[in-house]
Every structure is written in C-alpha cells, then in structure tokens.
Protein backbone atom coordinates (compact mmCIF):
# COMPACT_ATOMS: atom_id res chain seq x y z
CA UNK A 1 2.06 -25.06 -32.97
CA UNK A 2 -0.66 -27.38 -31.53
CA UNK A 3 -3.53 -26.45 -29.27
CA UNK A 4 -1.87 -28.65 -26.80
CA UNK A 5 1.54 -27.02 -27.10
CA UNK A 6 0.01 -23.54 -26.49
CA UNK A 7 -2.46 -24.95 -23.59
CA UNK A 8 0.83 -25.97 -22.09
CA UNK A 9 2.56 -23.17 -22.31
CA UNK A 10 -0.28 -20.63 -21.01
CA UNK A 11 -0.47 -22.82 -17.68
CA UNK A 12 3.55 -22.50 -17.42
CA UNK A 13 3.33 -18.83 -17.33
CA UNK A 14 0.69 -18.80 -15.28
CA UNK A 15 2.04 -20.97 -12.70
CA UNK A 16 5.20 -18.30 -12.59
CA UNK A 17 2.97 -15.25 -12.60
CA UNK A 18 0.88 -16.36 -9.55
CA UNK A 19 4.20 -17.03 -7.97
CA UNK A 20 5.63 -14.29 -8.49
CA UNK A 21 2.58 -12.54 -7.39
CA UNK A 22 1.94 -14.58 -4.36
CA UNK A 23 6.17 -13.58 -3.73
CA UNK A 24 5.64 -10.31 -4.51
CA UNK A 25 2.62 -9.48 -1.51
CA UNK A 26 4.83 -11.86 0.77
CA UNK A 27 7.89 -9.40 0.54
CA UNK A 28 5.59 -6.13 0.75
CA UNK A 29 4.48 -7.49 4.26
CA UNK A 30 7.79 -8.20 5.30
CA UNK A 31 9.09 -5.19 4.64
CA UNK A 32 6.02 -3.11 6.77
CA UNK A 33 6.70 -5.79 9.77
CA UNK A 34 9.71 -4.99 11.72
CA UNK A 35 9.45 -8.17 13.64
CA UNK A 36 9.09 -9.93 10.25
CA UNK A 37 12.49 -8.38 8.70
CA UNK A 38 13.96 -9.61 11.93
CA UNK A 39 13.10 -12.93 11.35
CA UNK A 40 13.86 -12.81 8.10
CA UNK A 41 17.14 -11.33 8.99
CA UNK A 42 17.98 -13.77 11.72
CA UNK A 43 16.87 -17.18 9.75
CA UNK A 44 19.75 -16.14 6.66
CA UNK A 45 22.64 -15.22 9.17
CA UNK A 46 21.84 -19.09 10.14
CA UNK A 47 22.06 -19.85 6.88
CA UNK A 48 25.13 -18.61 6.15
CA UNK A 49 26.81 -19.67 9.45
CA UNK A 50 25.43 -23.06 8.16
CA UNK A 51 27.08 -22.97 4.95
CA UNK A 52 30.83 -21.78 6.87
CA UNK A 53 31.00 -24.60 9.10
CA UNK A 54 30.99 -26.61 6.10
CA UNK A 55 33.75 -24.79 4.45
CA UNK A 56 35.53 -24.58 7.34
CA UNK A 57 34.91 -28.23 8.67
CA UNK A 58 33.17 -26.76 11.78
CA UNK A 59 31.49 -30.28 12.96
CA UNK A 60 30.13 -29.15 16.34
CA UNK A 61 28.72 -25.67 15.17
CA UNK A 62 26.98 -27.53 11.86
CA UNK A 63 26.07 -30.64 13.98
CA UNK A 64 24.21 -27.44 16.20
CA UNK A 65 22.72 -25.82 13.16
CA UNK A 66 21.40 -29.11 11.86
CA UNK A 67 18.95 -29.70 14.79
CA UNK A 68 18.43 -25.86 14.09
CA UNK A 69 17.54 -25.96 10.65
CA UNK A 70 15.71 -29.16 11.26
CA UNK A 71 13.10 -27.79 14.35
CA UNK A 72 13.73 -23.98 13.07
CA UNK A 73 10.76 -23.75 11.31
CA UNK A 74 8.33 -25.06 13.51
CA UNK A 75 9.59 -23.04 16.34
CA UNK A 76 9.15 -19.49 14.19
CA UNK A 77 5.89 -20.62 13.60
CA UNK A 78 4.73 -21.29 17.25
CA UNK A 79 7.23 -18.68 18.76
CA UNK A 80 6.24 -15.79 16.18
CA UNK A 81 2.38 -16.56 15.45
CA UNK A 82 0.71 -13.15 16.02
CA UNK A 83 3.47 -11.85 13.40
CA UNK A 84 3.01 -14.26 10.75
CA UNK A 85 -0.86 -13.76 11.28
CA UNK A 86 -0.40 -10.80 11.07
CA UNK A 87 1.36 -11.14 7.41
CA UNK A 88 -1.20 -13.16 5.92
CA UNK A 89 -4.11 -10.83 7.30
CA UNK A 90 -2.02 -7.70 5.20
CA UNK A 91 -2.06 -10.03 2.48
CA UNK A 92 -5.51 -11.06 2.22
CA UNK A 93 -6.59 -6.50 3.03
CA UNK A 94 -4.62 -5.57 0.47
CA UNK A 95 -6.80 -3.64 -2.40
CA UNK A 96 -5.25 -4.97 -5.32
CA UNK A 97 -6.68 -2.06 -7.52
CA UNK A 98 -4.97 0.21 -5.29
CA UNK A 99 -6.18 2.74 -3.18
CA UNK A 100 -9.78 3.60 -1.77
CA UNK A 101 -10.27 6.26 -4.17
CA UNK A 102 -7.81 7.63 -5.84
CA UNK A 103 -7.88 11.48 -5.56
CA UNK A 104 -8.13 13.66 -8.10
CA UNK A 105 -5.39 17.51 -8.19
CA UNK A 106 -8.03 19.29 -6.57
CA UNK A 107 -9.54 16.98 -4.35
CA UNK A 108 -6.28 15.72 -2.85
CA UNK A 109 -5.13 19.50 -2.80
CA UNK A 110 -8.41 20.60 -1.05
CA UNK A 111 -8.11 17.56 1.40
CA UNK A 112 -4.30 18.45 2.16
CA UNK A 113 -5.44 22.25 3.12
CA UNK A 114 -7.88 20.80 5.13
CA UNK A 115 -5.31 18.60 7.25
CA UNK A 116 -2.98 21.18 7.14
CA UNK A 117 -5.58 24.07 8.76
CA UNK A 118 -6.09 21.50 11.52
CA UNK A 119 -2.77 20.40 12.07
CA UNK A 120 -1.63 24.19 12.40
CA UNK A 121 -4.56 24.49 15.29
CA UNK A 122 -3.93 21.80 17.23
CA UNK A 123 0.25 22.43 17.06
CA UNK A 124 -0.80 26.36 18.16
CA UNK A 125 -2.52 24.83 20.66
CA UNK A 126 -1.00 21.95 21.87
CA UNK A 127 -3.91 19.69 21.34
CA UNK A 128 -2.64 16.07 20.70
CA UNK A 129 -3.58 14.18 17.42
CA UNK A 130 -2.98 11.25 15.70
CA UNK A 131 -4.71 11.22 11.81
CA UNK A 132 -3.99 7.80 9.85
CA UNK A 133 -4.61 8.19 5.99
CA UNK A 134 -5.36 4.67 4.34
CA UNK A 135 -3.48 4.08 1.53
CA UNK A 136 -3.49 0.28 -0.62
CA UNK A 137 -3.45 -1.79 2.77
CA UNK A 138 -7.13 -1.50 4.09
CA UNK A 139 -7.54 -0.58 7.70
CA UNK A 140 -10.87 -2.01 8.12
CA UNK A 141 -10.19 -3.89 11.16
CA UNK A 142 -9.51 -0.59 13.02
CA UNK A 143 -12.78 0.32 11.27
CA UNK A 144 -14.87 -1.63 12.31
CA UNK A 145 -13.60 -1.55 16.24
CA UNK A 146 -14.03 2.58 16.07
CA UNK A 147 -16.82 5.25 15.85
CA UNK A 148 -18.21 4.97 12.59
CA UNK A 149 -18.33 9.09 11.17
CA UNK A 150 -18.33 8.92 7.20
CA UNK A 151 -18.19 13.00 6.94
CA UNK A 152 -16.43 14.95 4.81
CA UNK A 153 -12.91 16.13 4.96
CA UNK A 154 -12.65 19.59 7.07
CA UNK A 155 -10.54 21.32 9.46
CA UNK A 156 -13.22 22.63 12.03
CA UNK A 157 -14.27 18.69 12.24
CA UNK A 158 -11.09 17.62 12.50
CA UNK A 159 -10.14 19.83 15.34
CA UNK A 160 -12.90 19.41 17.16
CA UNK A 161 -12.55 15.28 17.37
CA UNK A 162 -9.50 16.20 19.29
CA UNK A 163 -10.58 18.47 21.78
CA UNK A 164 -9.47 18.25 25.36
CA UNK A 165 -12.00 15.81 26.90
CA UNK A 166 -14.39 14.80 24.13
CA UNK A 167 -15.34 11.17 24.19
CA UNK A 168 -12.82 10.48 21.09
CA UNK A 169 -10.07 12.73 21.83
CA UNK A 170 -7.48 9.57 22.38
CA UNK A 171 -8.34 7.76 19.54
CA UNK A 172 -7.19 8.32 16.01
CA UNK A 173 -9.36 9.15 13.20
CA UNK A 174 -8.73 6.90 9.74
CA UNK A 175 -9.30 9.39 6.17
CA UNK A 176 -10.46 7.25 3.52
CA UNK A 177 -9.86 8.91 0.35
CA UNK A 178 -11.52 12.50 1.14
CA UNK A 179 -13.67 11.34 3.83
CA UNK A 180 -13.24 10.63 7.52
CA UNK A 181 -14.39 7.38 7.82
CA UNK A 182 -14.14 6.58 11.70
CA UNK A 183 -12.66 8.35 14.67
CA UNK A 184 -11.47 6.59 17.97
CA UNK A 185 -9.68 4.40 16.51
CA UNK A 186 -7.49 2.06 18.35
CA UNK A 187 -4.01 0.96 17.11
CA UNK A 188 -1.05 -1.52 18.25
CA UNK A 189 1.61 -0.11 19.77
CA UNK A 190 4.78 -0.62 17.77
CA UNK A 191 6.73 -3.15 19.49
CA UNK A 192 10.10 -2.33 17.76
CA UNK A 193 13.00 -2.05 20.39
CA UNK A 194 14.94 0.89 18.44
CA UNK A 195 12.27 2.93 19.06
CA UNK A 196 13.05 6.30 21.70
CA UNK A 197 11.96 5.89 25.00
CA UNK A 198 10.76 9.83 24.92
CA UNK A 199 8.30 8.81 22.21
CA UNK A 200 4.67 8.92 23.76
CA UNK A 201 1.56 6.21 23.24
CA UNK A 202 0.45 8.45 20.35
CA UNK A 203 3.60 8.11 18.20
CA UNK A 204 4.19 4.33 19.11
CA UNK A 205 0.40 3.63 17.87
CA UNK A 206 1.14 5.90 14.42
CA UNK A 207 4.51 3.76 14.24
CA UNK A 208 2.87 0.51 15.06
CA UNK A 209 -0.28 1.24 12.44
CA UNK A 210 2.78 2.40 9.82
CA UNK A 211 4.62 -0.78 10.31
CA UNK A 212 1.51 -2.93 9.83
CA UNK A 213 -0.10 -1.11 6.76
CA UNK A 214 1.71 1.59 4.15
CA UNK A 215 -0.92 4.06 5.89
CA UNK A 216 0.08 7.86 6.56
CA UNK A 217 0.15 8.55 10.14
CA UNK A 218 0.38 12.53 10.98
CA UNK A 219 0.95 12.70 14.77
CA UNK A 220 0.48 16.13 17.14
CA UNK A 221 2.07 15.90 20.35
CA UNK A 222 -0.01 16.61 23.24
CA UNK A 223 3.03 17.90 25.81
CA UNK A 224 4.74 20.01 22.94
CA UNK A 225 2.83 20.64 20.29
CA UNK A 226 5.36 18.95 17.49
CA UNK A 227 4.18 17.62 14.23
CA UNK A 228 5.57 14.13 12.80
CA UNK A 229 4.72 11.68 10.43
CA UNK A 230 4.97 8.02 10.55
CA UNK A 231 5.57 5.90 7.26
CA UNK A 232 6.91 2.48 6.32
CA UNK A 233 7.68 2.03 10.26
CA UNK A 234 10.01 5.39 10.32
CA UNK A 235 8.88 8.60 11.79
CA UNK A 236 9.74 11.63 10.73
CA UNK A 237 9.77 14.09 14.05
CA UNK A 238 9.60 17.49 14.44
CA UNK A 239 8.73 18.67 11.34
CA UNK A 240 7.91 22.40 10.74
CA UNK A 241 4.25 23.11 9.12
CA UNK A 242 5.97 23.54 5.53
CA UNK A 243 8.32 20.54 5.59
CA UNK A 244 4.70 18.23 6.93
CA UNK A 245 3.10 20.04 3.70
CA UNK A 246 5.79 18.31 1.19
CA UNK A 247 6.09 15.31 2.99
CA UNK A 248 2.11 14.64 2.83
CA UNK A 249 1.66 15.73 -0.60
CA UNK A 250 4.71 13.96 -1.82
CA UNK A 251 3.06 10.32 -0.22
CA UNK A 252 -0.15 11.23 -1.58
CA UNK A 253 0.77 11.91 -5.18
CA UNK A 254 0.00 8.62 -7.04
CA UNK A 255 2.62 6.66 -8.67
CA UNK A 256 1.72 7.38 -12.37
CA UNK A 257 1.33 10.83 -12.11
CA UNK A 258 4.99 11.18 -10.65
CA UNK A 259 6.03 8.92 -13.58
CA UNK A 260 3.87 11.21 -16.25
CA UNK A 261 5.43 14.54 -14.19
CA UNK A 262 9.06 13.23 -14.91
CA UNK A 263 8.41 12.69 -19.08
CA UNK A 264 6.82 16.15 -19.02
CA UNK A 265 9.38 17.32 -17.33
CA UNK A 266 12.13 15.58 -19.79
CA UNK A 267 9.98 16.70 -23.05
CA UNK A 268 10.26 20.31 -21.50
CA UNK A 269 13.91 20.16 -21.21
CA UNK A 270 14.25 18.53 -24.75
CA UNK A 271 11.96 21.24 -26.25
CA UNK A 272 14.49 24.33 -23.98
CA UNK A 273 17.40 22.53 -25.57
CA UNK A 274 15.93 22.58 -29.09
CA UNK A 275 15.31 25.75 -28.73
C-alpha cells in the first residue's frame, strides 16, 4: 500500500470523525434546549406531511409545503435566533475533557455532606435556595455576571449566602468541582410552556439553567420549604432529604466508575456462583 493510498485514507476517516463529532455536540444541545427539540420536532412532522402528499397525490397541501420547505429555513433562523445562539454558544463551552475537576470518593462524598447539612437547614427553616453544580457544559457566562467567591465547599457558608436579606440571597450560587465559585448568580427563566404555573422564579431559573447546560440544580422553596432538583430540563419536586441524597450522588458519580462498579459487581457474582 502506497504512501498516497494511506494519506488518502487517514483524511477519509478523519473527515467522518469530525463529523460525527461536530453531529454528536449538535444533538447534545438539542436535547438540553426544549425550544430546540421543538423545532426539531416540528421541521420532521413537515417532512413527513411532505412526503404523504406525494403518496397520496395531495397537490395543494405539497404545492403549500414547497414554499415551506423552500423559505423554512430562513425563517427558523430569523424567527428562532436567541435559540440557535444559544446552541452554538453550548457548543463552543463545552469542556471536552469533561468536567471541572473530577472529584475524587472522598472529596465528592465530603462535598455531598456538605450540601446536604445545608439543604437540611434551609428546608427546617424555610429559607429559599437555588445551588447549580457545573458539570461538562461550563457556566462561565453566569460567572462572570455574579459575585466572584472561590471558597471552599461548607454548609455554614452555604447557609449563610441564603439568609433572609443578605445582598445575595436571590441569586444562585454555581459549585465548581468542590469549590463555590460565585454566588448571585443570575439565570434564564425556562421558557417551556409545560411547565406548572405553581412553580416559583427559583425553580423556573434551576429549570431554565438545566435546559441550557447538563448542570445540577438543587432548589429550596422559600414559601414551603420543599427540596427539588432540576436536570436535563425535568425537575424532580418534593423530594424527601434521603431520596435528594441518591439523586445527587447518583448524577455526580462519573461515568467510568459506574461502568468499573458494574464489572466488579459481575466478577463478584461470578466468583458467589463458583463458589
């Protein structure tokens, strides 16, 4: 095999892998924009519509669709701008050697305790909250707009950013691996129309946040003290203080070391059933 042959062959599958990658990223934001699914949603069921009227001979619904399909995408881009921006900018923060800092048992175990002693006071004492954890997406625009802290994780600081009339009580505070990096942060308000109308600012800003980034948002609820967490765009509400435990340290665990927990677990089971 020539030089030339294997030249030609390296660019091939590196054109595919940088599409594939550039594909990949596209998708992810999709999927954390609910205004993006929607569109996303709404451009195939024209596509299939499109591809029924010429089954079924439908000349004035595909004469329609063809002006449609024809001025479609220029309109999504004018009419749904911000979104699309919006995309692109989760693209382009996206840490592609994954998180922050990626915790180690303890740390991640001492940092959870830590949340978890402050969620417990503020839910005894009604004292609203909302704590976003950065995960792969960075949140450095919210950064950079908030009080910069850069303190270590602990409950008595975490509490006392949220007490009743302190400058930075309605602002969230961003963790960055076992640090809190900023506090008064200020989030978009999710703009999804499915959302409850009973669901204060503080929950749409920890859904809006969740839809935008994979961040954690834990969320204490000023008028009742109830606990929830925001993820992917779904919240989770009214958890009780063990069932917020599991949920946070199930998102926090990294990927490989549920994938190395599941072949331990398997050689365990194969060694029980040797024996």
């Amino acid at each position: 095999m020539s030089l030339a042959t294997l030249w030609s062959l390296f660019t091939k599958i590196l054109d595919i892998c940088i599409v594939w990658i550039l594909f990949y990223f596209v998708l992810k934001s999709i999927r954390n924009n609910v205004k993006m699914v929607l569109i996303v949603k709404g451009v195939l069921i024209i596509i299939l519509i499109e591809i029924l009227s010429k089954l079924l001979n439908l000349y004035t619904v595909g004469l329609i669709l063809e002006y449609v399909v024809e001025w479609g995408p220029l309109a999504i881009i004018v009419i749904f701008q911000p979104e699309i921006r919006t995309m692109l900018e989760n693209v382009g923060r996206t840490q592609l050697l994954g998180r922050h800092k990626v915790l180690t048992v303890d740390e991640r175990e001492k940092m959870v305790n830590e949340v978890m002693k402050s969620i417990e006071y503020l839910k005894r004492n009604r004292i609203g909250a909302l704590i976003v954890i950065e995960r792969d997406v960075s949140l450095q625009e919210y950064i950079n707009r908030a009080t910069k802290i850069y303190a270590d994780i602990s409950s008595e600081l975490l509490s006392n950013l949220f007490f009743p009339n302190s400058p930075l009580h309605d602002g969230g505070v961003i963790i960055q691996g076992d640090r809190i990096t900023c506090a008064g942060a200020v989030f978009k308000t999710s703009m999804n129309p499915n959302i409850s109308k009973k669901l204060g600012t503080r929950h749409r800003a920890a859904l809006g946040v969740s839809e935008e980034s994979d961040a954690l948002a834990l969320i204490v609820s000023e008028e009742t003290g109830r606990i929830s967490i925001a993820v992917s765009g779904k919240i989770e509400y009214n958890l009780t203080l063990d069932e917020f435990r599991m949920k946070l340290m199930d998102e926090l665990k990294p990927k490989a070391e549920v994938f190395y927990d599941s072949d331990a677990t398997t050689e365990e089971s194969e060694e029980d059933a040797n024996e």
